[in-house]
Each structure stands twice: as structure tokens, then as C-alpha cells.
C-alpha atoms as a PDB file:
ATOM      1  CA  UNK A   1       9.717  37.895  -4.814  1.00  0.00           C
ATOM      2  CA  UNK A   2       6.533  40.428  -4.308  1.00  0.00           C
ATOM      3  CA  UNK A   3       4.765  40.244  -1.265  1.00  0.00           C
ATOM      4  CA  UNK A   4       1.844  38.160  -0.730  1.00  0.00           C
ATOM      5  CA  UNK A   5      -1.673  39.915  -1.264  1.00  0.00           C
ATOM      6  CA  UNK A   6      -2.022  39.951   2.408  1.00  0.00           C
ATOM      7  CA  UNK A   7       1.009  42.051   2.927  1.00  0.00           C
ATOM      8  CA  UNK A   8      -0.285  44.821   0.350  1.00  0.00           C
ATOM      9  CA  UNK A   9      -2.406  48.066   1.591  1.00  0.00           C
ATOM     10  CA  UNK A  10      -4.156  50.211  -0.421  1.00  0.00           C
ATOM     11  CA  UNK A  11      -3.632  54.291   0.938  1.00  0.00           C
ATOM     12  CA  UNK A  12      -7.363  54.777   0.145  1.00  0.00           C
ATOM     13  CA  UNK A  13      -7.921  58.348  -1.252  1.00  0.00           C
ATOM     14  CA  UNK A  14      -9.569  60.711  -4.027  1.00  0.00           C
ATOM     15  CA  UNK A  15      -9.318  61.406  -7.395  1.00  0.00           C
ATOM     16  CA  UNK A  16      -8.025  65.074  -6.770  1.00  0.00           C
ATOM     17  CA  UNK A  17      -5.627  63.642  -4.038  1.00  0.00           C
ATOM     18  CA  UNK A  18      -4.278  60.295  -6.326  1.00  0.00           C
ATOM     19  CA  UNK A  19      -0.951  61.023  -5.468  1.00  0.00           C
ATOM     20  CA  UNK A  20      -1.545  61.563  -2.074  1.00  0.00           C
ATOM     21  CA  UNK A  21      -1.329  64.845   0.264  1.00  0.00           C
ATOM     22  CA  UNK A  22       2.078  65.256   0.958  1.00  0.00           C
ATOM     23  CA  UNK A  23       2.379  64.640   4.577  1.00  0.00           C
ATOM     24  CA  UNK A  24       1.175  60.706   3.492  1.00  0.00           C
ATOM     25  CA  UNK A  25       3.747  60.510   0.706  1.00  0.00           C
ATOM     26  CA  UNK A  26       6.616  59.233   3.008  1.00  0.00           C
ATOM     27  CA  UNK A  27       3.927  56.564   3.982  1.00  0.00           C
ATOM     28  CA  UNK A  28       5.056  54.102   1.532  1.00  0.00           C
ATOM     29  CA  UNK A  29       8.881  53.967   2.048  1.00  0.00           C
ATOM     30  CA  UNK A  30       7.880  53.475   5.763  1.00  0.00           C
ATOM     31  CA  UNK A  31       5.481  50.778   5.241  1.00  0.00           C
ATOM     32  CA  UNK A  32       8.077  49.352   2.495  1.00  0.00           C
ATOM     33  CA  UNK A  33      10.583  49.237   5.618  1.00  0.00           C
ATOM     34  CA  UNK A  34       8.263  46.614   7.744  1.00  0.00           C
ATOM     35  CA  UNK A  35       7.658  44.560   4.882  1.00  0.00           C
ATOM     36  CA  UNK A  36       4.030  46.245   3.607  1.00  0.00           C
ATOM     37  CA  UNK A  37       3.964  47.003  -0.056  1.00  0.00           C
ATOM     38  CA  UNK A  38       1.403  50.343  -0.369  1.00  0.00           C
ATOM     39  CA  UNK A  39       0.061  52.918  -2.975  1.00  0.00           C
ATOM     40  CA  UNK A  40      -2.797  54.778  -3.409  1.00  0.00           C
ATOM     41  CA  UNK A  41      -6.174  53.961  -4.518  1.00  0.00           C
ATOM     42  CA  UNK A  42      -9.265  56.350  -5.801  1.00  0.00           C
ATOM     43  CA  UNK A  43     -12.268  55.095  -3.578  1.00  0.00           C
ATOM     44  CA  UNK A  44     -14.108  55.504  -6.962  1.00  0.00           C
ATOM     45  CA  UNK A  45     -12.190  54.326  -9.725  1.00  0.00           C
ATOM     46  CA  UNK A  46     -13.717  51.253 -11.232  1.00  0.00           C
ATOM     47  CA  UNK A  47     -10.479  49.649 -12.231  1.00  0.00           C
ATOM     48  CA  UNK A  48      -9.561  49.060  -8.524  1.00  0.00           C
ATOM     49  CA  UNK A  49     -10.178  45.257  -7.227  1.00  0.00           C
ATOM     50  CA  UNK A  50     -10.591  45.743  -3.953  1.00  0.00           C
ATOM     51  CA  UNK A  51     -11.337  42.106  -2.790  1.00  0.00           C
ATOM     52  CA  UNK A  52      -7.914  40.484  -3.625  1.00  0.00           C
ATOM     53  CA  UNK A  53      -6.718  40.034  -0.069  1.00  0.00           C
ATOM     54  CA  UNK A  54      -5.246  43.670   0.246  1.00  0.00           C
ATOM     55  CA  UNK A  55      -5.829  45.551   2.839  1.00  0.00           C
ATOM     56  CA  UNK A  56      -7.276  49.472   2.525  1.00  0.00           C
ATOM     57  CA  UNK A  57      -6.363  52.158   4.859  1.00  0.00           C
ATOM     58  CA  UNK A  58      -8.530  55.081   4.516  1.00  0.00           C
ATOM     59  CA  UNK A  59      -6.648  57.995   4.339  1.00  0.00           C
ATOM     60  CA  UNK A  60      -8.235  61.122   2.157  1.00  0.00           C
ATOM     61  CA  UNK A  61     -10.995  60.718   0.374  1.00  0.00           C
ATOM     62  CA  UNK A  62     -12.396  64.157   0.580  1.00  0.00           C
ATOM     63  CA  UNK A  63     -14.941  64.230  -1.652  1.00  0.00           C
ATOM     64  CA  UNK A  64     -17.303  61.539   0.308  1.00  0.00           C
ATOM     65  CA  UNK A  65     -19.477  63.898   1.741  1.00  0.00           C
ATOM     66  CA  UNK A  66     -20.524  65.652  -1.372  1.00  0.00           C
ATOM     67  CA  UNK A  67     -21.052  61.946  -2.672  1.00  0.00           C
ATOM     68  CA  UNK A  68     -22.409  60.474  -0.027  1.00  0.00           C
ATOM     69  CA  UNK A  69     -24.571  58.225  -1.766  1.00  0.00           C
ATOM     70  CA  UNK A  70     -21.752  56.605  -3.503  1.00  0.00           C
ATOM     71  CA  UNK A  71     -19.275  56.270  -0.556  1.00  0.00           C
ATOM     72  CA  UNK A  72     -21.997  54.391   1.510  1.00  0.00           C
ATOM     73  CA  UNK A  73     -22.783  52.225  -1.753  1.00  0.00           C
ATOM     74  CA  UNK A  74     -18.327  51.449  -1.555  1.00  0.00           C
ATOM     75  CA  UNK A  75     -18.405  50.930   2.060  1.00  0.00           C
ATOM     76  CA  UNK A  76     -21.299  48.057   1.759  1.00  0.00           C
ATOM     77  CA  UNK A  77     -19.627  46.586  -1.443  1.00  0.00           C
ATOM     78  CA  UNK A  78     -16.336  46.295   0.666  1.00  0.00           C
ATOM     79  CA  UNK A  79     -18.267  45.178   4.009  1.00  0.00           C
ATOM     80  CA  UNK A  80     -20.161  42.621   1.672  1.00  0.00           C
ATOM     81  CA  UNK A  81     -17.117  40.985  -0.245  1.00  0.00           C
ATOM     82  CA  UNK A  82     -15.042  41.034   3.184  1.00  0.00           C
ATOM     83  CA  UNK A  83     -12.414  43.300   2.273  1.00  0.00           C
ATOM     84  CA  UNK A  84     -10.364  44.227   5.276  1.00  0.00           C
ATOM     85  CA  UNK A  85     -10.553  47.774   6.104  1.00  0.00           C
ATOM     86  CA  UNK A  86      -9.254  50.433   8.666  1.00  0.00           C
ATOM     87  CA  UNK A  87     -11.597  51.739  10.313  1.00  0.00           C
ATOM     88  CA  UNK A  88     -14.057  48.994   9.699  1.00  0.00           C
ATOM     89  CA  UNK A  89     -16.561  49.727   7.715  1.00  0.00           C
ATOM     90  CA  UNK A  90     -19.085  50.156  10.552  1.00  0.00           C
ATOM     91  CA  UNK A  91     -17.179  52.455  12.532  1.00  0.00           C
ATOM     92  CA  UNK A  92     -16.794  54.568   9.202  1.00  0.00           C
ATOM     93  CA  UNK A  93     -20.338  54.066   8.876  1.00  0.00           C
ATOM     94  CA  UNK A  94     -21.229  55.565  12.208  1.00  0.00           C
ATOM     95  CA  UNK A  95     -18.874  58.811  12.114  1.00  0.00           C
ATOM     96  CA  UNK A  96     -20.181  59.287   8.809  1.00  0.00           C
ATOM     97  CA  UNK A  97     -22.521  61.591   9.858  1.00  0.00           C
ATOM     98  CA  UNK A  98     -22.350  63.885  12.692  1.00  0.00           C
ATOM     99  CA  UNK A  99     -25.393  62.555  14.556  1.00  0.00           C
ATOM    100  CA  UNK A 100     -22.846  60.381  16.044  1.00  0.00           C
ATOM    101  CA  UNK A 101     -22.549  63.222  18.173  1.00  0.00           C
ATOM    102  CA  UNK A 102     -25.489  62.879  19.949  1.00  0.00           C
ATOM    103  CA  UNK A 103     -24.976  59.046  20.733  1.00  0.00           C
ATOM    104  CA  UNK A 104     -21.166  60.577  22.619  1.00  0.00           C
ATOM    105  CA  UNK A 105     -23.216  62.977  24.636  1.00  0.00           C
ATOM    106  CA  UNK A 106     -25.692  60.580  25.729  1.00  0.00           C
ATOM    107  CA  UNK A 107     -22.342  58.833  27.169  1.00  0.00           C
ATOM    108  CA  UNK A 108     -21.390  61.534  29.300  1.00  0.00           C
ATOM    109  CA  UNK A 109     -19.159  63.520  26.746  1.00  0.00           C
ATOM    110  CA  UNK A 110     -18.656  66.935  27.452  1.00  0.00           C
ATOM    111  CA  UNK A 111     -19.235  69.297  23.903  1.00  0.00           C
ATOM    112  CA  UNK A 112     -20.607  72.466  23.400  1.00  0.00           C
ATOM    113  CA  UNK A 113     -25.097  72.884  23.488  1.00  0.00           C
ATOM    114  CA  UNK A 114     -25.875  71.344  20.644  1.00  0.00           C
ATOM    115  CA  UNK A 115     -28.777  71.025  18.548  1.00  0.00           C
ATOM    116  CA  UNK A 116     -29.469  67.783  16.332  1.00  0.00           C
ATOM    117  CA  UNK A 117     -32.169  68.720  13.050  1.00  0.00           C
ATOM    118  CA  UNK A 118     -32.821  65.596  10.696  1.00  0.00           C
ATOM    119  CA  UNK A 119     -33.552  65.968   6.875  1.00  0.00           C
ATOM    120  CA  UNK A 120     -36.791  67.133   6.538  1.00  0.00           C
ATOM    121  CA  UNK A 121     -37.152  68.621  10.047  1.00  0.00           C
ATOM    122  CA  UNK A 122     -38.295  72.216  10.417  1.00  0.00           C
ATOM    123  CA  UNK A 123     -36.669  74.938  13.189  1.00  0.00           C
ATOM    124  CA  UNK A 124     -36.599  78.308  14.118  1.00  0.00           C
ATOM    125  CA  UNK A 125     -32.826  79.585  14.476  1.00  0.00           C
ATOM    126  CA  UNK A 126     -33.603  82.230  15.905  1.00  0.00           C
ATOM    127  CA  UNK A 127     -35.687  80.385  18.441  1.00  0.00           C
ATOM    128  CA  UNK A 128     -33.291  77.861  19.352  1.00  0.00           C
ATOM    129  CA  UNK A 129     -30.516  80.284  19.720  1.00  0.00           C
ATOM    130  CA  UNK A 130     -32.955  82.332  22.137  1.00  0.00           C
ATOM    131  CA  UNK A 131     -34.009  79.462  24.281  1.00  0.00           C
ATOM    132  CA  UNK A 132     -30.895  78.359  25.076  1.00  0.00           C
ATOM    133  CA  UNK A 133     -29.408  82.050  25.643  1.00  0.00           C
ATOM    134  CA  UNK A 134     -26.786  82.019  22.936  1.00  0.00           C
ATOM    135  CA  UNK A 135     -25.578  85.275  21.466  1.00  0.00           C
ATOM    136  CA  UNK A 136     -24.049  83.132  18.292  1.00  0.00           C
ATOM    137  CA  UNK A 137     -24.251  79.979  16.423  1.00  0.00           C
ATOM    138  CA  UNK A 138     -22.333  77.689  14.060  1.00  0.00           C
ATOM    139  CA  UNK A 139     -24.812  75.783  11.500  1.00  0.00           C
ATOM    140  CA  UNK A 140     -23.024  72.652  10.295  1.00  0.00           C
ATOM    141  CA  UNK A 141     -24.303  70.076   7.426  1.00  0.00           C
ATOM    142  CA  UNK A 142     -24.770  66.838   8.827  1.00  0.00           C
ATOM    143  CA  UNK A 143     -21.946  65.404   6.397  1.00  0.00           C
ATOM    144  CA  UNK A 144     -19.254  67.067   5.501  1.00  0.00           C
ATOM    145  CA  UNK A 145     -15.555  67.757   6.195  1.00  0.00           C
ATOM    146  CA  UNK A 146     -13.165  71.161   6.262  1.00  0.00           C
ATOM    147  CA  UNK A 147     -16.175  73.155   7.632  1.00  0.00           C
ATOM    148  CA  UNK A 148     -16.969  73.011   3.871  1.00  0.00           C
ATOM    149  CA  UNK A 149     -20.820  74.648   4.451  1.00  0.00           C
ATOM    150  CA  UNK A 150     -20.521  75.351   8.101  1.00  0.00           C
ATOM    151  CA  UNK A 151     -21.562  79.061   8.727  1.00  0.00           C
ATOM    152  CA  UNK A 152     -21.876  81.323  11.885  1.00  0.00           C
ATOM    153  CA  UNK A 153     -25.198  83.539  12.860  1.00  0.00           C
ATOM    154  CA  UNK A 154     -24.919  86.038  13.193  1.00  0.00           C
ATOM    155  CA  UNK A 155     -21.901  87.206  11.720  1.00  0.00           C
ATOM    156  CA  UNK A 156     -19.833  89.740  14.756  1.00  0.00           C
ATOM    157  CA  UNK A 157     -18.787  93.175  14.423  1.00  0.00           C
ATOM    158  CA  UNK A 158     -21.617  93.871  11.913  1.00  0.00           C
ATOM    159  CA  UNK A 159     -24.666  95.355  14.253  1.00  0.00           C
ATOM    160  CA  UNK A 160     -27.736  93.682  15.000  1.00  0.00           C
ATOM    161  CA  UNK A 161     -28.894  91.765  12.206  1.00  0.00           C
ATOM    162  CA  UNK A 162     -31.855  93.545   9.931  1.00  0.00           C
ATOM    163  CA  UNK A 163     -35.203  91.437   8.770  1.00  0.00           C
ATOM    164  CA  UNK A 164     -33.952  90.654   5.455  1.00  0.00           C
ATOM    165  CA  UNK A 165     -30.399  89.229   7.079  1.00  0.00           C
ATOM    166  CA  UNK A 166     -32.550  86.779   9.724  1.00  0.00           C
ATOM    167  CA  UNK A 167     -34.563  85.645   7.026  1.00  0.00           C
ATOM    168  CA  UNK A 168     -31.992  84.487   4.683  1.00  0.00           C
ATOM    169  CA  UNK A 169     -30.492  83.017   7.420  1.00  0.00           C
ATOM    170  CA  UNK A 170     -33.167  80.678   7.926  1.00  0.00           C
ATOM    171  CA  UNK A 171     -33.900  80.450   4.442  1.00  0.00           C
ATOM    172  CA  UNK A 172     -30.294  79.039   4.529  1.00  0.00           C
ATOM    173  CA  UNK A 173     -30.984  76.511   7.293  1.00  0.00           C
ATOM    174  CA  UNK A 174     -33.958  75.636   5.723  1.00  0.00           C
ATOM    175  CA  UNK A 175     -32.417  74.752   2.523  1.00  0.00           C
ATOM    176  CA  UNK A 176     -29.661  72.621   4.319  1.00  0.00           C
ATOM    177  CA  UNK A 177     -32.550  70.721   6.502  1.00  0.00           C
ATOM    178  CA  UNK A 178     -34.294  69.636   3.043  1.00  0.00           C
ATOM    179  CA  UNK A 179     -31.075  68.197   2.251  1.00  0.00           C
ATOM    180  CA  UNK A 180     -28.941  66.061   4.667  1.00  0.00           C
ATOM    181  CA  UNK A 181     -30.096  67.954   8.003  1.00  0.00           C
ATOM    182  CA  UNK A 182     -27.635  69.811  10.087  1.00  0.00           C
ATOM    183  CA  UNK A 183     -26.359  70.603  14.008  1.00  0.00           C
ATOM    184  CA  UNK A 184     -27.025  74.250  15.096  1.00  0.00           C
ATOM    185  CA  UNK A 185     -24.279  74.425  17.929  1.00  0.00           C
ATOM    186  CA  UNK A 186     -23.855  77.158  20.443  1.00  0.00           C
ATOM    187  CA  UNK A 187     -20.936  79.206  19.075  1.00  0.00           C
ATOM    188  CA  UNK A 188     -17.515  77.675  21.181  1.00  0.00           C
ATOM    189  CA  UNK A 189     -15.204  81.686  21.438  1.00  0.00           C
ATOM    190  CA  UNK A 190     -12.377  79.714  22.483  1.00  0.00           C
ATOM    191  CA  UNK A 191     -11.968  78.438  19.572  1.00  0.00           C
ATOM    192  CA  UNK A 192     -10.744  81.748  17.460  1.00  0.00           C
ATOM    193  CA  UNK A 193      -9.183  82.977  20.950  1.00  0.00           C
ATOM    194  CA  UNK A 194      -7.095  79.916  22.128  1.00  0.00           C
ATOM    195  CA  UNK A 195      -7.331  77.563  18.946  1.00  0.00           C
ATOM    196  CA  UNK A 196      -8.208  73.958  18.398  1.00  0.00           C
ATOM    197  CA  UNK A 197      -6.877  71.001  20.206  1.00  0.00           C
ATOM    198  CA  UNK A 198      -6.222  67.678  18.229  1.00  0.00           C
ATOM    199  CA  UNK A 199      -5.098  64.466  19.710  1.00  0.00           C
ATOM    200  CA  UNK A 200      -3.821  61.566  17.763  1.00  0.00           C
ATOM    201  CA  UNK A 201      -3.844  58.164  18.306  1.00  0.00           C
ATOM    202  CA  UNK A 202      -2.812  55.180  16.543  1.00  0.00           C
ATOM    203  CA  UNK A 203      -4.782  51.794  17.364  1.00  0.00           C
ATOM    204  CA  UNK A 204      -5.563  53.028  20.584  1.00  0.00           C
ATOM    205  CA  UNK A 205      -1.926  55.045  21.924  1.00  0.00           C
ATOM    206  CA  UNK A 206      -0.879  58.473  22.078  1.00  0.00           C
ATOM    207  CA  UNK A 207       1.107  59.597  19.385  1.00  0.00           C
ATOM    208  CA  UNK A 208       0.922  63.493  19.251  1.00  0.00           C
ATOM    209  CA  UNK A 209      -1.063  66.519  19.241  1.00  0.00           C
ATOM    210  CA  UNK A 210      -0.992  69.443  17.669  1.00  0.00           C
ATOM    211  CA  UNK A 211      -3.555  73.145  18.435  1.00  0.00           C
ATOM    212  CA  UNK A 212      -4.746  74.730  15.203  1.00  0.00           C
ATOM    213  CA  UNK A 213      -5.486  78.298  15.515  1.00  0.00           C
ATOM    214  CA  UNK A 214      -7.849  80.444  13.284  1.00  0.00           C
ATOM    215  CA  UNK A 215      -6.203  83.279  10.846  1.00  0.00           C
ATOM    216  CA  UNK A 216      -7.551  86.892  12.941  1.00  0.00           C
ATOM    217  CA  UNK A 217     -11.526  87.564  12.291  1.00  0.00           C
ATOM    218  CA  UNK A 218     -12.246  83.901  11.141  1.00  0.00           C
ATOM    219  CA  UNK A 219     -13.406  80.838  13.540  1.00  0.00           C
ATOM    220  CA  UNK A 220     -12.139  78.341  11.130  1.00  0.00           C
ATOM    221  CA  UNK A 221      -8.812  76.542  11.792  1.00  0.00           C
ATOM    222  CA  UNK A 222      -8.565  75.005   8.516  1.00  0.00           C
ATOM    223  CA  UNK A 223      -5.424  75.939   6.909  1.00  0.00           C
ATOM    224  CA  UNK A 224      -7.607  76.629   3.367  1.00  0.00           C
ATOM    225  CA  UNK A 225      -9.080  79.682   5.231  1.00  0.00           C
ATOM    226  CA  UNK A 226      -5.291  81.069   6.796  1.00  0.00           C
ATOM    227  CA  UNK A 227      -5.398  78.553   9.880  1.00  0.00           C
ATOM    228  CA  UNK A 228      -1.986  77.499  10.878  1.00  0.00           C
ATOM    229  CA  UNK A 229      -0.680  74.289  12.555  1.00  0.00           C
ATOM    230  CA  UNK A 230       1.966  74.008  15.384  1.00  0.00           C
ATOM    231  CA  UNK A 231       2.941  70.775  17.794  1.00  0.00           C
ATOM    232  CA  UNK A 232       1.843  71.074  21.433  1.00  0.00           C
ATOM    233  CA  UNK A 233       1.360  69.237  24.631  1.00  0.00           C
ATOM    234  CA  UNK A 234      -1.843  68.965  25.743  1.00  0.00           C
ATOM    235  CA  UNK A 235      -2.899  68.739  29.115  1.00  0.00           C
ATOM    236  CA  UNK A 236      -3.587  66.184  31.183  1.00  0.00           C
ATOM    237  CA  UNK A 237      -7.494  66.998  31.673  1.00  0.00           C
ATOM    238  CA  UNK A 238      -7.463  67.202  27.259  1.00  0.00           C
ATOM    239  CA  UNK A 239      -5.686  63.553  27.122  1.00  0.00           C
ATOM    240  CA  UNK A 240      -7.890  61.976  30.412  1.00  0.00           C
ATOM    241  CA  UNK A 241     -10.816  63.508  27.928  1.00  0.00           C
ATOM    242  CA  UNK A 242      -9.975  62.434  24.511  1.00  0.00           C
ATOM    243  CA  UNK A 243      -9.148  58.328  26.510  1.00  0.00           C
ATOM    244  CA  UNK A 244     -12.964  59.002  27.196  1.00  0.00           C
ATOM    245  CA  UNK A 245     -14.081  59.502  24.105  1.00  0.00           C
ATOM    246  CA  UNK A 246     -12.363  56.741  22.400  1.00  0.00           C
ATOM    247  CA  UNK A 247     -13.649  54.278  25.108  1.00  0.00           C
ATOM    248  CA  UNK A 248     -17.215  55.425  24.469  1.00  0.00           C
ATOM    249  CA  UNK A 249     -17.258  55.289  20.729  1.00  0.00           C
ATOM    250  CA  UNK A 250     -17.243  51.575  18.559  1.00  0.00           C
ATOM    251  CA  UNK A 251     -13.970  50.127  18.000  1.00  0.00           C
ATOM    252  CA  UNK A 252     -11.588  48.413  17.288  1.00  0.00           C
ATOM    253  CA  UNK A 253      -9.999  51.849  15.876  1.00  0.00           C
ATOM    254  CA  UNK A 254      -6.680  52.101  14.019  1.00  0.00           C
ATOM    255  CA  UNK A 255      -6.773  56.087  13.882  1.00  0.00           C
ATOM    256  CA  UNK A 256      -8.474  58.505  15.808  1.00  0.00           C
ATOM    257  CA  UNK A 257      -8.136  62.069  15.971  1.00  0.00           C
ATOM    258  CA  UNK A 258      -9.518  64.034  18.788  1.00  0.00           C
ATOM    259  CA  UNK A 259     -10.810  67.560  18.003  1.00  0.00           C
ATOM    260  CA  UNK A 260     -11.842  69.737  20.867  1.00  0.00           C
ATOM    261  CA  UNK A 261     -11.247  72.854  23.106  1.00  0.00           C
ATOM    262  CA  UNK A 262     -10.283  73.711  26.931  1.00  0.00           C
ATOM    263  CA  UNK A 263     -12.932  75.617  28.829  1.00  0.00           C
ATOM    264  CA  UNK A 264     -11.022  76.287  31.860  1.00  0.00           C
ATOM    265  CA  UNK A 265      -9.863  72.842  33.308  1.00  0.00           C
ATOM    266  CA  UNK A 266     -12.707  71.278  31.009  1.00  0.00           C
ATOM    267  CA  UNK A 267     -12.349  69.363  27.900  1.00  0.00           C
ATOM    268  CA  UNK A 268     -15.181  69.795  25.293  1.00  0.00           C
ATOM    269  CA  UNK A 269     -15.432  67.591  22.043  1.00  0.00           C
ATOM    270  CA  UNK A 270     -16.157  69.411  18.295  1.00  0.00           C
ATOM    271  CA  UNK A 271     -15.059  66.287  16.756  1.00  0.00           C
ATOM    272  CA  UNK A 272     -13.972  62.792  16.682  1.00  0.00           C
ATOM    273  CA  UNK A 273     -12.333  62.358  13.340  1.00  0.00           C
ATOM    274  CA  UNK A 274     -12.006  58.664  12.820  1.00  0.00           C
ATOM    275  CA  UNK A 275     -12.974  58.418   9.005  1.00  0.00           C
ATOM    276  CA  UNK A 276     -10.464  60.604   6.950  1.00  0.00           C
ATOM    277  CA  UNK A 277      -8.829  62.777   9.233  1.00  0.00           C
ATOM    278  CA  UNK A 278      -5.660  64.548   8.576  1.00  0.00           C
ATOM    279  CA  UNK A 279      -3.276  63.265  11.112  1.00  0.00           C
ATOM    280  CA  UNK A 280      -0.559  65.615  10.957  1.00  0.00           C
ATOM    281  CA  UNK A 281       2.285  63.475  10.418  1.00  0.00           C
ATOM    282  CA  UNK A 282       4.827  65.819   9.559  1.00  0.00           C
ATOM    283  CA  UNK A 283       4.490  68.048  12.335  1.00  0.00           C
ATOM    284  CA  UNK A 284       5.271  65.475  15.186  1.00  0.00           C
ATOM    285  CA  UNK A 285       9.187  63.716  15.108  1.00  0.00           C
ATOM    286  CA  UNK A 286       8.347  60.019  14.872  1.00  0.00           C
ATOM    287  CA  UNK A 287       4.700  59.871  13.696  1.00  0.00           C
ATOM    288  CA  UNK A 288       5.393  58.242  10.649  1.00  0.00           C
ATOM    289  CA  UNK A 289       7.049  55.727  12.216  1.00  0.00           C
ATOM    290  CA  UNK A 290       4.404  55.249  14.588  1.00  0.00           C
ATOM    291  CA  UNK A 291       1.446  54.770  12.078  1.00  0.00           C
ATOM    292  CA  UNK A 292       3.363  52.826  10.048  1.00  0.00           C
ATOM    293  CA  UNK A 293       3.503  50.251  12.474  1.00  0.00           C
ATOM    294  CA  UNK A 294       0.209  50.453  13.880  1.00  0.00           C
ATOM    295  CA  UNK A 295      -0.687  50.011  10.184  1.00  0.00           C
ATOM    296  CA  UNK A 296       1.800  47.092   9.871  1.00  0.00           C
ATOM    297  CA  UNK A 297       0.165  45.501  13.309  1.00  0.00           C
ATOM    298  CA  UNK A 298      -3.709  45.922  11.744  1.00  0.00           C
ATOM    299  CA  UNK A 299      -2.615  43.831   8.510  1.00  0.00           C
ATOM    300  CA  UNK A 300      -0.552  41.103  10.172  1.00  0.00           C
END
């Protein structure tokens, strides 16, 4: 006998990623082992029929931020015909872009000087970065995903930048304001020197963590650019921070990933990844396990 609709999930994901990234393959057999039925489904294919009593679990679609127009447009059509869906809609909604940010800090969350421009908004980079003493920046699009058109200013080890190089720099910014807007964030050095901190949690608990480090002479810990990936435990000022977080952003959350740095015995948020976010399931013994039935719980 097949399961009802109610016990089916849909592993929501892309076109280029229909068969899943491998670390969510195994996701299946475990969910097949509490008695969920799951496969994948592209956000965007037309053929999908999303309201019959299924329920989707976001995992990769990584192409929403360069069609952000048309994930918003799925998210309300899914909201409006009361599909159930992890995270809710909302809370997808909100992290969607990172203004989001702003509303954390405003909570008391600790993350590096940070700068907030909205679409059509005009600034001087070189101004901000002065007034606020910074030697470096990282411009970052308001929505995106894999530091996909995140760039630093200026670039190290090359001099002092010339005329030409400041002005295509904010010729650069400028072009990104008239577009989505962006964040122009103090530049964070631990990152390339100590390497990223990500904590995982599934509906609300601990499962694992794991630091990402940057290849040498590149800030980005994204394994596309040479980044690599290894399990660690965190510290107890990094977990007592990342509890913060999640109480001060909207919930009920399935999956969370928090994304941050150690400055000395403080704990300073890049990111809170609770759309699409990797979670690393392969590199931690039991994770699959545990977000299977976290999953299992949010369907039941």
C-alpha cells in the first residue's frame, strides 16, 4: 500500500541539482526508514502539483537568487494554496534577502560594521570605508548565495589603489545598487586566517558543526573557489551565540545553519542560512539520521 499524501515530502531543489547534491542523496532511504516516502522536485517545473497534501522540504534550489522574481511568485503560490512547507514560507521570505541582517543587529546580535544600501540608493565606498576606519571591504548583493557577486575593496598585496581602480570600483557598486542593493561590510581577517564557523541545527537542537577554511590568498570558504570542509567542536561562547540568534529570528525553524567567526572570546554572525543552506550531512556521524527525523517530526 503507498503512503498517504500526507506522509510524502518533496526534497525541493533545482533544475541543475534534480538529482540532488550528493550529500542529500542518502536522504530518501532514511526518510523511507520512518515511514516518509521522498524525491526531488524542481521549484520551477510546471508539471509539479504542489498542493496535494505533500509536504516540501527546501533543500537546494540555487538558482533563486538570480530568479528572484520567480521564487517569490512560488513561495506566495505555495503560501496561498496552503501547501506545507519547511521553513515556512515567511521565514523563507524574510532570509531571502540579507536586510534581515539589520533586523538581527537591532536585537543585540553581534556581526561585523555593516552597511545596509537599498536598490536605488546612492554611496560613496570610499567614504563609508573611511568613516568607519576600515582598511578593506566585502560588497555583497542583497540576494544571492555562494558569495556568487560578493567582491573585496580593495584587493591586498596589490599597492594603493590608482584613480581608474577606485572608480570602477564604485562604478561596480553603483551598478549592483541599481539592481537589488547590496551590504558594504567591514572586511572580517579572521575569516581567511582561522576559517568559518557553521552550526547546525535541526528544529531547534544541535546537531553538528563544521569550520570552513579559505584555499591561501582567497577570503572565500566556498569549496567552488578551493575552500575545504572539516568537522569541529565549537566553543561554548560560538554555541551560547548561534542559541541567540535562533531565538531572535521568526520561527518555527526546521533547519538552521549558523555562519559566523570567533573574535577572541566573541561570536560574530556573517550569516544565518535558514533558506537553502548546505548542511553538511556527510561530514558529521549521525546527521542523516538526525534530519531525517526532525523532517519526519515536521510532517507528522
Amino acid at each position: 500500500m503507498s503512503p498517504s499524501p500526507a506522509r510524502r515530502v518533496r526534497l525541493v531543489t533545482s533544475r541543475a541539482l534534480a538529482d540532488l547534491i550528493p550529500e542529500d542523496r542518502t536522504l530518501p532511504r532514511a526518510l523511507r526508514g520512518l515511514g516518509l516516502e521522498a524525491a526531488p522536485a524542481v521549484w520551477d517545473d510546471p508539471a509539479v502539483v504542489w498542493n496535494d497534501g505533500a509536504t516540501a522540504i527546501v533543500r537546494t534550489p540555487w538558482d533563486y537568487f538570480r530568479r528572484e522574481a520567480e521564487f517569490r511568485a512560488w513561495l506566495d503560490r505555495l503560501e496561498s494554496q496552503r501547501v506545507p512547507v519547511w521553513n515556512p514560507a515567511p521565514i523563507l521570505r524574510w532570509s531571502l534577502d540579507k536586510g534581515y541582517l539589520r533586523e538581527l543587529a537591532s536585537k543585540g546580535v553581534a556581526m561585523p560594521a555593516t552597511h545596509w544600501l537599498d536598490r536605488g540608493e546612492s554611496a560613496d565606498l570610499n567614504g563609508l570605508m573611511r568613516r568607519g576606519g576600515w582598511e578593506r571591504a566585502v560588497v555583497k548583493p542583497r540576494v544571492g548565495g555562494g558569495a556568487i557577486g560578493a567582491w573585496t575593496w580593495p584587493e591586498p598585496g596589490r599597492g594603493p589603489a590608482t584613480r581608474e581602480e577606485a572608480a570602477a570600483s564604485q562604478a561596480r557598486l553603483a551598478g549592483m545598487l541599481q539592481g537589488q542593493g547590496a551590504l558594504v561590510q567591514q572586511f572580517v581577517p579572521e575569516v581567511p586566517r582561522n576559517g568559518e564557523l557553521s552550526l547546525i541545527f535541526f528544529a531547534g537542537e544541535y546537531s553538528h558543526a563544521v569550520l570552513k577554511r579559505a584555499r591561501t590568498g582567497d577570503w572565500r570558504v566556498q569549496t567552488e573557489y578551493g575552500g575545504s570542509v572539516e568537522p569541529v567542536d565549537p566553543p561554548a561562547a560560538a554555541h551560547a551565540a548561534a542559541r541567540h540568534i535562533l531565538s531572535a529570528a521568526p520561527g518555527p525553524l526546521l533547519y538552521a545553519r549558523v555562519d559566523g567567526v570567533m573574535r577572541g572570546d566573541e561570536f560574530l554572525l556573517l550569516e544565518l542560512e535558514i533558506l537553502e543552506p548546505q548542511l553538511f550531512l556527510d561530514v558529521a556521524p549521525g546527521a542523516i539520521g538526525r534530519f531525517a527525523r526532525a523532517v519526519t517530526a515536521s510532517v507528522s
